[in-house]
Protein backbone atom coordinates (compact mmCIF):
# COMPACT_ATOMS: atom_id res chain seq x y z
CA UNK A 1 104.15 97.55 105.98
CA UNK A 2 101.98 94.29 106.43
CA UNK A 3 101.39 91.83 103.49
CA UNK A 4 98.18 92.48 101.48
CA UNK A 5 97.80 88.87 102.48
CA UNK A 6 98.31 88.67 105.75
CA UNK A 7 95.34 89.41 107.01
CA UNK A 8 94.02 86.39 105.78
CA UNK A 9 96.15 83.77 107.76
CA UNK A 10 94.63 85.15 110.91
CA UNK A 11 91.11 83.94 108.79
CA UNK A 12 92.41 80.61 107.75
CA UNK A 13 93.91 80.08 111.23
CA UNK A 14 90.67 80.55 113.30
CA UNK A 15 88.49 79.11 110.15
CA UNK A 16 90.61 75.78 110.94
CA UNK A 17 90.53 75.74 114.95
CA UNK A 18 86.62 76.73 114.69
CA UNK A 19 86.37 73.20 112.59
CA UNK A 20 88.80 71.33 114.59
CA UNK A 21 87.09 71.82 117.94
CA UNK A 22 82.98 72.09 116.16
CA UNK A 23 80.80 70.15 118.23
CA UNK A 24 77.54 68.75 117.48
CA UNK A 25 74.87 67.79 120.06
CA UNK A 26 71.87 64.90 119.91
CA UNK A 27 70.16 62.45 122.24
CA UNK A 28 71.35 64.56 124.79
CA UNK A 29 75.53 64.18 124.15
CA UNK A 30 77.98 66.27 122.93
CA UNK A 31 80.30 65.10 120.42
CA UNK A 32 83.20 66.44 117.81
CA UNK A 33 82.29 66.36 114.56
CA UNK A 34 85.57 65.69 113.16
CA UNK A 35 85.45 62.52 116.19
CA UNK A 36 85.81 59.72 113.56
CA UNK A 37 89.51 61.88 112.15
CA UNK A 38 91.55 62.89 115.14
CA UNK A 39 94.48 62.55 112.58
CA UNK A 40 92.61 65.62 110.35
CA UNK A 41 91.99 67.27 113.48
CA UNK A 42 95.65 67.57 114.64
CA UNK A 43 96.45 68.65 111.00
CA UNK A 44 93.85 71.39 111.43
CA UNK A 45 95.12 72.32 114.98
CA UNK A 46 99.00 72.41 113.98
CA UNK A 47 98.40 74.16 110.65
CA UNK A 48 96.89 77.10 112.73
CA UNK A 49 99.62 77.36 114.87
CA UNK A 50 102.25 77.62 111.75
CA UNK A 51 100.23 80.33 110.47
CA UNK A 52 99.48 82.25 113.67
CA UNK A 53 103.29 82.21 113.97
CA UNK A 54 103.98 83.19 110.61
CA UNK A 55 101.29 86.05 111.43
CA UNK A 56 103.14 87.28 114.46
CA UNK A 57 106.57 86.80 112.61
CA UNK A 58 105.55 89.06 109.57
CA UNK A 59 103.71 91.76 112.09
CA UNK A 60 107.65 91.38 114.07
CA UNK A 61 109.63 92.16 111.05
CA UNK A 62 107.22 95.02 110.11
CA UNK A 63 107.61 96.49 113.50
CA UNK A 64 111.37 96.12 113.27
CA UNK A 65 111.50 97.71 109.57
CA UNK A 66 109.26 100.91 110.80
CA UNK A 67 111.52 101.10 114.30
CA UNK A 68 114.76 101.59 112.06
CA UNK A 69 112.97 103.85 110.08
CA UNK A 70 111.77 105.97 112.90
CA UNK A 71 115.60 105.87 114.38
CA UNK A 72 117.09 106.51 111.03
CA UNK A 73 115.03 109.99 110.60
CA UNK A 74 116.06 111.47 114.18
C-alpha cells in the first residue's frame, strides 16, 4: 500500500525542477531566474532526483509486497 505521504514527493520533486529551470524574459532575452545561484540550482535539481527515486523505490516495494500477496493466496 503506498505511503499517505508519498504522493507528495512527486509535488516537491516537480515544485523544485519547475524553480530550478524558471525563466524570466525582458529587453528581448531570456534568462534563469535562479542565474546569479547555479550552486542552489544544482541543490534543487539533485534533491528532485533523490526524491523521484525514493518515489519509484517505495511504488517498487509496494508492488513487490502486493505480488507475494497475490502468489501467497493461489
Amino acid at each position: 500500500m503506498p505511503s499517505k505521504y508519498q504522493k507528495y514527493l512527486l509535488g516537491i520533486a516537480i515544485v523544485l525542477s519547475s524553480l530550478a529551470i524558471s525563466i524570466r524574459g525582458s529587453d528581448g532575452e531570456i534568462r534563469l531566474v535562479l542565474q546569479n545561484y547555479p550552486v542552489l540550482i544544482f541543490l534543487f535539481v539533485v534533491v528532485s532526483f533523490v526524491l523521484v527515486a525514493i518515489y519509484f523505490q517505495m511504488n517498487s516495494r509496494a508492488i513487490s509486497s502486493l505480488s507475494n500477496q497475490i502468489w501467497g493466496a493461489i
